[in-house]
Protein backbone atom coordinates (compact mmCIF):
# COMPACT_ATOMS: atom_id res chain seq x y z
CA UNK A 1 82.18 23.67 81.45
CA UNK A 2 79.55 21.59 79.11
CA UNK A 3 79.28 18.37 79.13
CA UNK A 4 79.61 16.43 75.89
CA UNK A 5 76.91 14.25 74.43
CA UNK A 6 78.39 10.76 74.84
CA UNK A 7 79.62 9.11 71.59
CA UNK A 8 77.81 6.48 69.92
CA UNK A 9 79.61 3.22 69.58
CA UNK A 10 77.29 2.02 67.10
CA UNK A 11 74.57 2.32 64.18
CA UNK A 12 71.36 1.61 64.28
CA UNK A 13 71.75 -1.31 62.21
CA UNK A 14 74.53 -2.55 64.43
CA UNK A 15 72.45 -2.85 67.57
CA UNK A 16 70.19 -4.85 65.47
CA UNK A 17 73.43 -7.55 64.56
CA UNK A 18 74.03 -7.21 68.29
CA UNK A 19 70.74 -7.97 69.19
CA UNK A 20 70.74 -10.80 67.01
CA UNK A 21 73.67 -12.00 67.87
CA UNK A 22 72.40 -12.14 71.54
CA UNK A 23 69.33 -14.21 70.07
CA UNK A 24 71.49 -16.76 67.78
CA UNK A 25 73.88 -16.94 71.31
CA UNK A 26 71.02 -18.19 73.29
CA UNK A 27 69.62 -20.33 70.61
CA UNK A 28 72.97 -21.99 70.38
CA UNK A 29 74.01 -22.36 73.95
CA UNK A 30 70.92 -23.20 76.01
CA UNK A 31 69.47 -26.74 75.69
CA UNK A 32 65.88 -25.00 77.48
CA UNK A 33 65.79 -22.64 74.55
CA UNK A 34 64.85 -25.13 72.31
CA UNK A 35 62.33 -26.73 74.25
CA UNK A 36 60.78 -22.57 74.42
CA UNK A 37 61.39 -22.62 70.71
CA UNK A 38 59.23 -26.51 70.34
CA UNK A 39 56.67 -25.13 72.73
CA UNK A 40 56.11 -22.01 71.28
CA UNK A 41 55.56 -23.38 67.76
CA UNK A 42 53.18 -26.02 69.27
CA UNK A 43 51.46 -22.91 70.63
CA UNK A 44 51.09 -20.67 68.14
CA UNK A 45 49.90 -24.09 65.64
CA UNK A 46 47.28 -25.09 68.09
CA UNK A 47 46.10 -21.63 67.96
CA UNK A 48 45.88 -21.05 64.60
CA UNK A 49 44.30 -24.47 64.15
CA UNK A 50 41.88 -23.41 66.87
CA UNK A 51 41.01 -20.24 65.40
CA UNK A 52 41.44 -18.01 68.43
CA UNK A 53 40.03 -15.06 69.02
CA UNK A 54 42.04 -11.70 69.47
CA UNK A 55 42.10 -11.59 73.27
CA UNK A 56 43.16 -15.29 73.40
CA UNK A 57 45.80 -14.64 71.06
CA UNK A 58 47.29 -11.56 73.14
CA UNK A 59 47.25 -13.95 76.29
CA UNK A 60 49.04 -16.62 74.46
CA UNK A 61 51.37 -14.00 73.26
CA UNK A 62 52.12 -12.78 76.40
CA UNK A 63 52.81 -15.96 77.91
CA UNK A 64 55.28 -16.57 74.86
CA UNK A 65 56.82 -13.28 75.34
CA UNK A 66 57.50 -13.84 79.09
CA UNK A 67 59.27 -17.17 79.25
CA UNK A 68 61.74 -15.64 76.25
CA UNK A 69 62.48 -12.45 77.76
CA UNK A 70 63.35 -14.99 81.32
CA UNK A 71 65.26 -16.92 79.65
CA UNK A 72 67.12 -14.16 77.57
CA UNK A 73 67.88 -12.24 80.50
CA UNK A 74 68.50 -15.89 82.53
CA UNK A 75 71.26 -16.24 79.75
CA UNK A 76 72.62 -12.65 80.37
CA UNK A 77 72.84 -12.96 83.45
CA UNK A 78 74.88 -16.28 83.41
CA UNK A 79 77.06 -14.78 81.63
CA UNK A 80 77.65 -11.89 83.62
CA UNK A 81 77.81 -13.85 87.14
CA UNK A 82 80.70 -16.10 84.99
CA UNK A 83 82.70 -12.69 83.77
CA UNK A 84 82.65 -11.63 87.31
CA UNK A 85 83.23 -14.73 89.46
CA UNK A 86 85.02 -17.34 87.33
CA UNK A 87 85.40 -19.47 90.34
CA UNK A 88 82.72 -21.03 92.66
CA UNK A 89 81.24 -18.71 95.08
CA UNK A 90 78.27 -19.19 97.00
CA UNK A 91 76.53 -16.31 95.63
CA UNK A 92 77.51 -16.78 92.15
CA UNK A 93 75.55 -19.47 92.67
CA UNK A 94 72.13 -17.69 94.25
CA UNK A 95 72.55 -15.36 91.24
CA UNK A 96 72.06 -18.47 88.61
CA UNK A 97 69.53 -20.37 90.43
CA UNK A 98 67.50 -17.47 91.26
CA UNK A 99 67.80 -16.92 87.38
CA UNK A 100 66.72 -20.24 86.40
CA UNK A 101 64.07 -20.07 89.23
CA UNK A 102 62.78 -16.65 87.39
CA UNK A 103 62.75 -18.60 83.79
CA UNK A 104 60.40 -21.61 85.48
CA UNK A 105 58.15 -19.59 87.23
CA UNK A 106 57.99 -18.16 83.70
CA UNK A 107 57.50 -21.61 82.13
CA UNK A 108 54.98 -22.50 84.41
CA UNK A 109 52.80 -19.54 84.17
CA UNK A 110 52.85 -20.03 80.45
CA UNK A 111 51.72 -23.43 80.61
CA UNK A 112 48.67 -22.05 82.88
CA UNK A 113 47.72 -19.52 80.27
CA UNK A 114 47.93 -21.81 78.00
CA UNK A 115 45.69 -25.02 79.55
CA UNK A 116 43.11 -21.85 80.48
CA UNK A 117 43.11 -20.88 77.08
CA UNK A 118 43.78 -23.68 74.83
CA UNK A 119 41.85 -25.78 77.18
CA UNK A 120 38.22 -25.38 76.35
CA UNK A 121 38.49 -24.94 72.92
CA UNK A 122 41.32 -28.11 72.39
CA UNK A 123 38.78 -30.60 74.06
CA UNK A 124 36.12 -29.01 72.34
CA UNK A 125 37.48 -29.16 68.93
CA UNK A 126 39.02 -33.09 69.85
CA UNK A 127 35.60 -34.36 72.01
CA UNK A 128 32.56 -33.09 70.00
């Protein structure tokens, strides 16, 4: 007996309309996601006014990068704790908050990158 190679479901181009259907999902259902969205243009500005270097910029990027991917999979995984428990349960609820824990620890680490490396520079460029 052989096994089969499993059947695709979909093109290449349709995992890209899935994936941004996923993004346009979270964009339009999470309030926090727009705050990500403000602080990550606010970001990426200051930066560019700043001039950063390349290192700086990977750090910032990284920091961007993390709190979207939390609050991506956050989202995901609200959605899957609602499929399979559509009424209250106790650890339904552990599942969410430890989500929403996972996107503020997120946040927060962002926030540190970004005071460490917008920092210096900001009160440099705003106090000289």
């Amino acid at each position: 007996m052989t096994l089969k190679e499993p059947r695709r479901s979909s093109s290449r181009p349709d995992s890209f309309r899935h994936a941004f259907a996923g993004w346009w999902y979270v964009l339009r259902s999470q309030r926090n996601a727009w705050i990500h969205a403000l602080a990550t243009l606010l970001a990426v500005g200051v930066g560019a006014w700043l001039g950063l270097d390349r290192l700086s910029w990977g750090l910032i990027l990284v920091a961007i990068t993390l709190v979207w991917l939390a609050e991506f999979i956050n989202t995901a995984l609200e959605a899957v704790v609602d499929l399979a428990s559509p009424r209250q349960n106790p650890l339904a609820k552990v599942g969410k908050d430890v989500g929403a824990a996972a996107v503020l620890i997120a946040a927060g680490a962002a926030v540190m990158i970004g005071i460490l490396v917008l920092g210096p520079p900001l009160w440099a460029r705003l106090f000289s």
